[in-house]
Protein backbone atom coordinates (compact mmCIF):
# COMPACT_ATOMS: atom_id res chain seq x y z
CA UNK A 1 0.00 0.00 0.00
CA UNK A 2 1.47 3.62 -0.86
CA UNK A 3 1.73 5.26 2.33
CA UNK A 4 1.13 9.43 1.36
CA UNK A 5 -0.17 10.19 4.88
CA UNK A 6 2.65 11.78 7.76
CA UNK A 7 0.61 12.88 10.28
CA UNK A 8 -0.20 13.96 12.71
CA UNK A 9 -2.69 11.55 13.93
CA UNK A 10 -4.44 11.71 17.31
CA UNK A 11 -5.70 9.35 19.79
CA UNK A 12 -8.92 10.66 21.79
CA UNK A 13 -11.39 9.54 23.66
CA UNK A 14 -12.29 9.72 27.53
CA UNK A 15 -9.56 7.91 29.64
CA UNK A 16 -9.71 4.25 30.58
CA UNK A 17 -11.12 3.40 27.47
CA UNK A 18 -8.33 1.57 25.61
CA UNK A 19 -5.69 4.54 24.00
CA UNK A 20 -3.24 3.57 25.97
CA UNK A 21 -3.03 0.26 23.96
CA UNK A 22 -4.28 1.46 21.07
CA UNK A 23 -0.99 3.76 21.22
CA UNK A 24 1.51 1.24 22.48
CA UNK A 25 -0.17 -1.44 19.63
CA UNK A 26 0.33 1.64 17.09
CA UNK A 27 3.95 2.60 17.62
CA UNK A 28 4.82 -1.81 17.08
CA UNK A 29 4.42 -0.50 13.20
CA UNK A 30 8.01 0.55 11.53
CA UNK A 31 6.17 3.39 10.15
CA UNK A 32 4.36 4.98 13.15
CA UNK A 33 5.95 7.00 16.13
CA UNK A 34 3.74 8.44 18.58
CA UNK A 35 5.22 10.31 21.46
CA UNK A 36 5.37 7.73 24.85
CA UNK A 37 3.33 10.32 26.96
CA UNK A 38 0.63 12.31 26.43
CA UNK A 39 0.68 16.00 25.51
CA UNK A 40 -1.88 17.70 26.61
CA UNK A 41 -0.44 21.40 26.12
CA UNK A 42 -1.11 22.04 22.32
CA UNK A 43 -4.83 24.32 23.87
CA UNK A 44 -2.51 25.37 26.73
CA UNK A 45 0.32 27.29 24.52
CA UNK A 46 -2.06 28.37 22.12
CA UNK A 47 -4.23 30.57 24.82
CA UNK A 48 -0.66 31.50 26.84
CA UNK A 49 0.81 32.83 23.54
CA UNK A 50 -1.88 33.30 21.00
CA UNK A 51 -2.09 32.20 17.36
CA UNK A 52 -0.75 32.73 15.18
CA UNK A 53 2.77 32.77 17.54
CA UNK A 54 3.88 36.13 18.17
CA UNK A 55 7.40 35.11 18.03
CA UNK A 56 9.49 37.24 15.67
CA UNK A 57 12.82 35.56 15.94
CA UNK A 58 14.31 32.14 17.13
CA UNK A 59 15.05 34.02 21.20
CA UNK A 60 11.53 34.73 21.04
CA UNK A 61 10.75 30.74 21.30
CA UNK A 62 13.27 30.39 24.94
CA UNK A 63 9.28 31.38 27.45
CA UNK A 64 8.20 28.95 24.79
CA UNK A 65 10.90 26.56 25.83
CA UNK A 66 10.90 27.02 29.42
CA UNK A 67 7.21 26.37 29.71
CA UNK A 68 7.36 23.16 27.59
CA UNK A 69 10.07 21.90 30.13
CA UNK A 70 7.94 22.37 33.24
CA UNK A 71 4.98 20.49 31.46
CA UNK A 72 3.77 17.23 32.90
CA UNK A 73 4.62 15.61 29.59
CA UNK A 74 8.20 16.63 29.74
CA UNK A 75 8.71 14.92 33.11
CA UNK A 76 7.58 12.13 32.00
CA UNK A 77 9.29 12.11 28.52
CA UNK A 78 12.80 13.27 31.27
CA UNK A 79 11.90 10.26 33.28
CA UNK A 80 12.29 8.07 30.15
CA UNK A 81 15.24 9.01 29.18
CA UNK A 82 14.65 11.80 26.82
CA UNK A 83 16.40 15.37 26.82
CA UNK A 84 15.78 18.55 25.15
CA UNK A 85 19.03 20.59 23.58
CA UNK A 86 17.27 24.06 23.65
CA UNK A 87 20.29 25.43 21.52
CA UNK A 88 19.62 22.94 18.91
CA UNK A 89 15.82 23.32 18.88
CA UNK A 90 15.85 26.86 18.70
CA UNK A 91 18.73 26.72 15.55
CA UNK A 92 16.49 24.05 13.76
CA UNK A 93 12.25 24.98 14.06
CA UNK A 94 10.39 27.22 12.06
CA UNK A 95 9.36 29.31 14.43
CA UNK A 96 6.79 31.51 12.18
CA UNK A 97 3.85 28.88 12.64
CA UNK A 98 2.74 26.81 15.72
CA UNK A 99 2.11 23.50 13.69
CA UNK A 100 5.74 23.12 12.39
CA UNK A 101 6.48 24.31 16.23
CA UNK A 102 4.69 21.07 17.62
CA UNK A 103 5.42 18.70 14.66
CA UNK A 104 8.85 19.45 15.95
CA UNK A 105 8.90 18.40 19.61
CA UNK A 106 6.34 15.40 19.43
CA UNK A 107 8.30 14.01 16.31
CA UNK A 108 11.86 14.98 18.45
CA UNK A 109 9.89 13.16 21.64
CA UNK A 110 8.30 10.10 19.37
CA UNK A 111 9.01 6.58 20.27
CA UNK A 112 11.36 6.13 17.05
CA UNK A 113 13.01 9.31 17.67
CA UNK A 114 13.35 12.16 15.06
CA UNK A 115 12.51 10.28 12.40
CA UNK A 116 11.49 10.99 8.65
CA UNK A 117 8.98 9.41 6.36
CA UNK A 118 7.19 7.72 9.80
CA UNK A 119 3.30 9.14 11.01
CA UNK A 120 3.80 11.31 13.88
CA UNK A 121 1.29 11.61 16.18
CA UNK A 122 -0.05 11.72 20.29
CA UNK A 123 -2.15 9.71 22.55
CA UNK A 124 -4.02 12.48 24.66
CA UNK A 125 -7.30 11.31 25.52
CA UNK A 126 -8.26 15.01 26.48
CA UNK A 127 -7.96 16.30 22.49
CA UNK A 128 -11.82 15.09 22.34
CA UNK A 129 -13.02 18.37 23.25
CA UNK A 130 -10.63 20.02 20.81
CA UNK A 131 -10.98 18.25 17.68
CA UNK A 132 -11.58 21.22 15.94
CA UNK A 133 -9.08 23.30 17.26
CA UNK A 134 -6.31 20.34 16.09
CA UNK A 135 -7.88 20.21 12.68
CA UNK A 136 -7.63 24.03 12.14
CA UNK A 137 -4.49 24.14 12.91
CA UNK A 138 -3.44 20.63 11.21
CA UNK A 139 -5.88 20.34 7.84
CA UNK A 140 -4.43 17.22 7.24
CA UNK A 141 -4.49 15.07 10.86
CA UNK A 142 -6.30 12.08 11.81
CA UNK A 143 -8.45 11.47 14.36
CA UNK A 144 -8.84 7.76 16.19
CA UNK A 145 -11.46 8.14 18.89
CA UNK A 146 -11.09 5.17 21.41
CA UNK A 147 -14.91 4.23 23.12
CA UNK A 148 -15.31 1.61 25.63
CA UNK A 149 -18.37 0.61 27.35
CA UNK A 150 -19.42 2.98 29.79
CA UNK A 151 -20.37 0.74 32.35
CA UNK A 152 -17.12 -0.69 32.69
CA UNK A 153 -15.46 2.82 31.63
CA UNK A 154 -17.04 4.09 34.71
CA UNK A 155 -16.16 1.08 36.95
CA UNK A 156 -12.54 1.26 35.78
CA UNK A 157 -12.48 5.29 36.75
CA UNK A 158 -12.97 4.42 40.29
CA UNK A 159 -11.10 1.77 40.67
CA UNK A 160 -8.43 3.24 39.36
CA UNK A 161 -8.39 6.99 40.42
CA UNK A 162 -11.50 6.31 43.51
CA UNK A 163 -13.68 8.90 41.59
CA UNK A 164 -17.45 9.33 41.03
CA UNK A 165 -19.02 6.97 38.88
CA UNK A 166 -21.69 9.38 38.08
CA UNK A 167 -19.37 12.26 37.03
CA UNK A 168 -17.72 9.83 34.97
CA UNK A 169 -20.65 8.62 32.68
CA UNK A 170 -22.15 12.49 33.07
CA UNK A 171 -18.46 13.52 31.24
CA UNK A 172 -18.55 10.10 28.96
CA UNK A 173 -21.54 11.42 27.28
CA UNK A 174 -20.62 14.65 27.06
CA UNK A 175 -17.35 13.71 25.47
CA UNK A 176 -18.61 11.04 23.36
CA UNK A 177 -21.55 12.83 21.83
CA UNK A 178 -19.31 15.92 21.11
CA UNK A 179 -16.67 13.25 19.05
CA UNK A 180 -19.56 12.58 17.16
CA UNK A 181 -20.76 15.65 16.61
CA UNK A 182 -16.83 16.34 15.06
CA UNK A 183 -16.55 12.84 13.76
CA UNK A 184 -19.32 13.36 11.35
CA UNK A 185 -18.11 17.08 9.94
CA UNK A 186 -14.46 14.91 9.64
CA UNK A 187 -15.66 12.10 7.15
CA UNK A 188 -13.06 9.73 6.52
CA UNK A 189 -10.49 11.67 8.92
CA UNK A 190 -11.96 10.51 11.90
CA UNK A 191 -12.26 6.43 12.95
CA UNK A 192 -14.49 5.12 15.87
CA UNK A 193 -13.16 2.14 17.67
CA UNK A 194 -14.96 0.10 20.45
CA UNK A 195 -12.24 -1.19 22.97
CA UNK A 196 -14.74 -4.04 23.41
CA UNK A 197 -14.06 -5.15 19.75
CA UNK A 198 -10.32 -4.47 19.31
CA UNK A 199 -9.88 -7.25 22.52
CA UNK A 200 -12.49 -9.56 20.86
CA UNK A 201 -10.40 -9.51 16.95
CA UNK A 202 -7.25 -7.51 17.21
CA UNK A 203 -6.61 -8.35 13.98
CA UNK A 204 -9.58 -7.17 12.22
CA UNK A 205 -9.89 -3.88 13.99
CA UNK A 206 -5.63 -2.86 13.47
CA UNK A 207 -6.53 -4.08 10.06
CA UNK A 208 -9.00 -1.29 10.16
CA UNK A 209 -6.72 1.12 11.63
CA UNK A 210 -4.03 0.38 9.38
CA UNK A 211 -5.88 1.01 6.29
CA UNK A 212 -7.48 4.35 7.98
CA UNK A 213 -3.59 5.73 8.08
CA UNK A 214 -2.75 4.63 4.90
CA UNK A 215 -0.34 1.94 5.70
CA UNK A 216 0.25 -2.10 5.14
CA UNK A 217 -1.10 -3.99 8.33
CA UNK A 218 1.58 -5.44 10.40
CA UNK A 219 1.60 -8.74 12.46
CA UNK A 220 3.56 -6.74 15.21
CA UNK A 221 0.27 -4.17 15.94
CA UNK A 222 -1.70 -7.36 17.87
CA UNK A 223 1.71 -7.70 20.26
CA UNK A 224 2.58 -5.83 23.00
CA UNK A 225 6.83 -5.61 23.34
CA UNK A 226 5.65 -4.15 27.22
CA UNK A 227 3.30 -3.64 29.47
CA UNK A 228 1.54 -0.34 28.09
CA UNK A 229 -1.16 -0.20 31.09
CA UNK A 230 0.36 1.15 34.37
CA UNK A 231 -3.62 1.18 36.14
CA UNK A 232 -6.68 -0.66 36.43
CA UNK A 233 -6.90 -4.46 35.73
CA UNK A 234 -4.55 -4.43 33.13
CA UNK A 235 -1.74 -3.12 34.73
CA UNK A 236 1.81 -4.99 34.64
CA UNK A 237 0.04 -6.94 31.35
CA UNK A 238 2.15 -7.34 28.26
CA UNK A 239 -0.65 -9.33 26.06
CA UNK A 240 -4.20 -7.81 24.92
CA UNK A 241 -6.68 -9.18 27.56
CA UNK A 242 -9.52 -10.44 25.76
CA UNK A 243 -11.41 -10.64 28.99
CA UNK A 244 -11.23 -7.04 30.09
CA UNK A 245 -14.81 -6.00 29.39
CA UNK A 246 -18.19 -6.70 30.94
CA UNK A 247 -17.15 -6.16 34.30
CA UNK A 248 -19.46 -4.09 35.20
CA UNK A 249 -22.12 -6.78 35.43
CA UNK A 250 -20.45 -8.08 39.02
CA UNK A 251 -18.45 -5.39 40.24
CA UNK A 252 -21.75 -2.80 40.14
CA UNK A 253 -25.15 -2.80 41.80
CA UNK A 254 -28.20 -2.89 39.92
CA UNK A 255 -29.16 -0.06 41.19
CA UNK A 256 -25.54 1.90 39.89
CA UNK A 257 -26.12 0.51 36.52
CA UNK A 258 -29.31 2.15 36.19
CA UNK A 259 -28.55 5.03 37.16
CA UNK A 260 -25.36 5.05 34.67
CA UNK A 261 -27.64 3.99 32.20
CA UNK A 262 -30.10 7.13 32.83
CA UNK A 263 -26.77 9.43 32.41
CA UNK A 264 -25.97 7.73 28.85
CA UNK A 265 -28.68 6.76 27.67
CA UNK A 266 -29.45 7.19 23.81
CA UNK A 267 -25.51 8.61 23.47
CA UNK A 268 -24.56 4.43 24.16
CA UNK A 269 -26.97 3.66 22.25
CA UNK A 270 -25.85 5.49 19.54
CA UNK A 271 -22.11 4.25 20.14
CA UNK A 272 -23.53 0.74 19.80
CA UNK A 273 -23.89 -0.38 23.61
CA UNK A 274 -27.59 -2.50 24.66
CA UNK A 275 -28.66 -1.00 27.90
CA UNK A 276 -29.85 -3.44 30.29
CA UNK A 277 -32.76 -0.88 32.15
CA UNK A 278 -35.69 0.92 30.01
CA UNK A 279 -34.34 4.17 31.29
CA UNK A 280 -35.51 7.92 30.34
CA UNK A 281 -32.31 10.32 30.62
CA UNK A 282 -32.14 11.62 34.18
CA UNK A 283 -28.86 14.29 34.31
CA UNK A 284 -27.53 15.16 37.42
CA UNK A 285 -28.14 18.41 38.74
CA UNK A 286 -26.10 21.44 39.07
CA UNK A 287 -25.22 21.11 43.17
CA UNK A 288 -24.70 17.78 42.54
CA UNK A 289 -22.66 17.98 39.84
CA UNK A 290 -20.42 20.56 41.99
CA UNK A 291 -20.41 18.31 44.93
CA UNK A 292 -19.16 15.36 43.01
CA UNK A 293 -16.45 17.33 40.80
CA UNK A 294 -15.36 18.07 44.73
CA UNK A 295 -15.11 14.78 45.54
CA UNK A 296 -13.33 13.80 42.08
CA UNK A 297 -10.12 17.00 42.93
CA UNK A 298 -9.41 15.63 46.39
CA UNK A 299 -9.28 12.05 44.59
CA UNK A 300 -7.21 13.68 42.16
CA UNK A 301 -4.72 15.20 44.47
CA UNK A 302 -4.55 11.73 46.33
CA UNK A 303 -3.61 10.16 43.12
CA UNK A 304 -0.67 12.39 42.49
CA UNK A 305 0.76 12.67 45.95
CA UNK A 306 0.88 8.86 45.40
CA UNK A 307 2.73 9.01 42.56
CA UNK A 308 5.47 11.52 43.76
CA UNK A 309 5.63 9.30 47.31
CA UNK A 310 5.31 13.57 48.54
CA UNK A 311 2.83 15.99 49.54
CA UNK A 312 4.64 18.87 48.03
CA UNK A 313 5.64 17.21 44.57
CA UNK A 314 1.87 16.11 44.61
CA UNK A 315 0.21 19.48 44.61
CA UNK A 316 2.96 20.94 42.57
CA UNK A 317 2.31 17.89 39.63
CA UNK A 318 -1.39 18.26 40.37
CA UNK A 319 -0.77 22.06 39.73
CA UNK A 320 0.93 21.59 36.33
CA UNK A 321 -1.56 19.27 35.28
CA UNK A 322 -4.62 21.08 36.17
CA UNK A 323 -3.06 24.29 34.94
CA UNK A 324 -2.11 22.79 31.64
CA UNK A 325 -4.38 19.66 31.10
CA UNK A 326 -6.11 19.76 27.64
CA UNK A 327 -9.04 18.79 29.92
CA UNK A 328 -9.45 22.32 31.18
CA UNK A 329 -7.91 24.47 29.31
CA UNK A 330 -10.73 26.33 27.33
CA UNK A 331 -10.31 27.83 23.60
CA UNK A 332 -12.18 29.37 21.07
CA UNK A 333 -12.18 26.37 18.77
């Protein structure tokens, strides 16, 4: 197959639904390198510096610089080894435009390294509420939105970050029903996958995938060479577990599924889930709403002083993240 398309493609979808392997199953192919952590900051620098970039000469980039270092993806791209010459980025980027800007650090930060003639790309399940914003400024990317169940997406949010399973399927419809409000404007730019179906035949849907970017399907996307899950039940798992789904149906009440089912409702149905309940849609109100997204921040801040084993690293890695995350920064789309 004659491979035309360079990128950038984007994973998106709400989190615990699959991108993470979808991403690690991606970058097995010779000719795809997507960056090992997730961006987040393309919304972030756009409202800190405006676009176009004011920058009128290469000095101009160094704030640019110094805020990419302090970024949540940069630690973790530091932690894995990588480095940033800021001599030898600001000598070599076209400065003038931000999509050669960020073309430039994911492809410097992708798993193959800087290299040419291979899709670059990013796994940051946040982009879903700025699909537009990514195809404005890249005409020519990809999307790949990643849906799972949200039954078990909900399940797997608590047990893996202790948060409200009610703000989680109140923010999986939201997010899902806005991809598809994009998806359709995108045509054949923009790929649903259920995670349900990619663990059921891996080979038929990275088939799928493979012919959506415009390359030759490869045995090695249905192999993990790690463990790409560092959370939930798949964490420490270097195979595709084809039993990771349904869960819901043990681990929740009756009574939770319902009420799931009530926040979803014709959204699932739309994504191709059978509800189990003949529910009406039943939102949650406004003081609930607050209450729970309450709830979810101190979860949050648990979940990150766990991570840095410190209070203070906690709430300063909370701080970047909530400051930055492509979750909460607003734009003008």
């Amino acid at each position: 197959m004659t491979k035309d398309f360079y990128g950038p493609m984007f994973i998106v979808g709400m989190p615990r639904s699959g991108t993470k392997l979808m991403r690690a199953l991606l970058n097995q192919h010779p000719q795809i390198n997507l960056t090992l952590a997730e961006s987040h900051f393309i919304p972030y620098f756009l409202k800190r510096f405006g676009n176009p970039p004011p920058f009128r000469g290469r000095e101009d980039l160094e704030p640019f610089v110094r805020e990419l270092l302090k970024t949540p993806f940069f630690s973790t791209m530091r932690k894995a080894g990588y480095t940033l010459d800021e001599p030898t980025f600001l000598q070599s980027v076209d400065y003038t435009r931000w999509s050669p800007i960020f073309e430039h650090v994911f492809r410097h930060f992708g798993s193959k390294g800087a290299t040419s003639g291979t899709i670059w790309g990013d796994k940051t399940p946040g982009y879903i509420n700025h699909v537009p914003l990514l195809k404005a400024l890249f005409p020519e990317a990809k999307f790949l939105h990643m849906i799972r169940d949200p039954r078990d997406y909900c399940l797997s949010v608590r047990k893996s970050f202790a948060k409200s399973i009610y703000r989680a399927a109140y923010r999986w419809r939201q997010g899902v029903e806005n991809a598809h409000r994009c998806g359709a404007r995108l045509g054949q730019d923009y790929k649903e996958v259920r995670y349900e179906l990619l663990l059921e035949n891996p080979v038929s849907t990275m088939r799928d995938v493979a012919s959506f970017l415009g390359v030759s399907y490869d045995a090695r996307m249905v192999n993990l060479a790690s463990a790409p899950e560092d959370l939930g039940d798949a964490k420490g798992h270097s195979k595709i577990l084809t039993k990771n789904k349904g869960k819901y149906r043990t681990q929740l009440s009756s009574q939770e599924i319902k009420r799931i089912e009530e926040l979803v409702g014709d959204v699932a149905k739309s994504a191709g889930y059978h509800l189990e309940n003949d529910v009406a849609r039943r939102s949650l109100n406004s003081f609930t709403l607050g209450i729970l997204k309450l709830h979810d921040g101190v979860a949050s801040l648990r979940h990150h002083v766990a991570a840095e084993r410190e209070l203070t690293k906690g709430v300063k890695r909370l701080f970047h993240h909530y400051t930055k995350s492509s979750w909460r920064v607003v734009t003008s789309d």
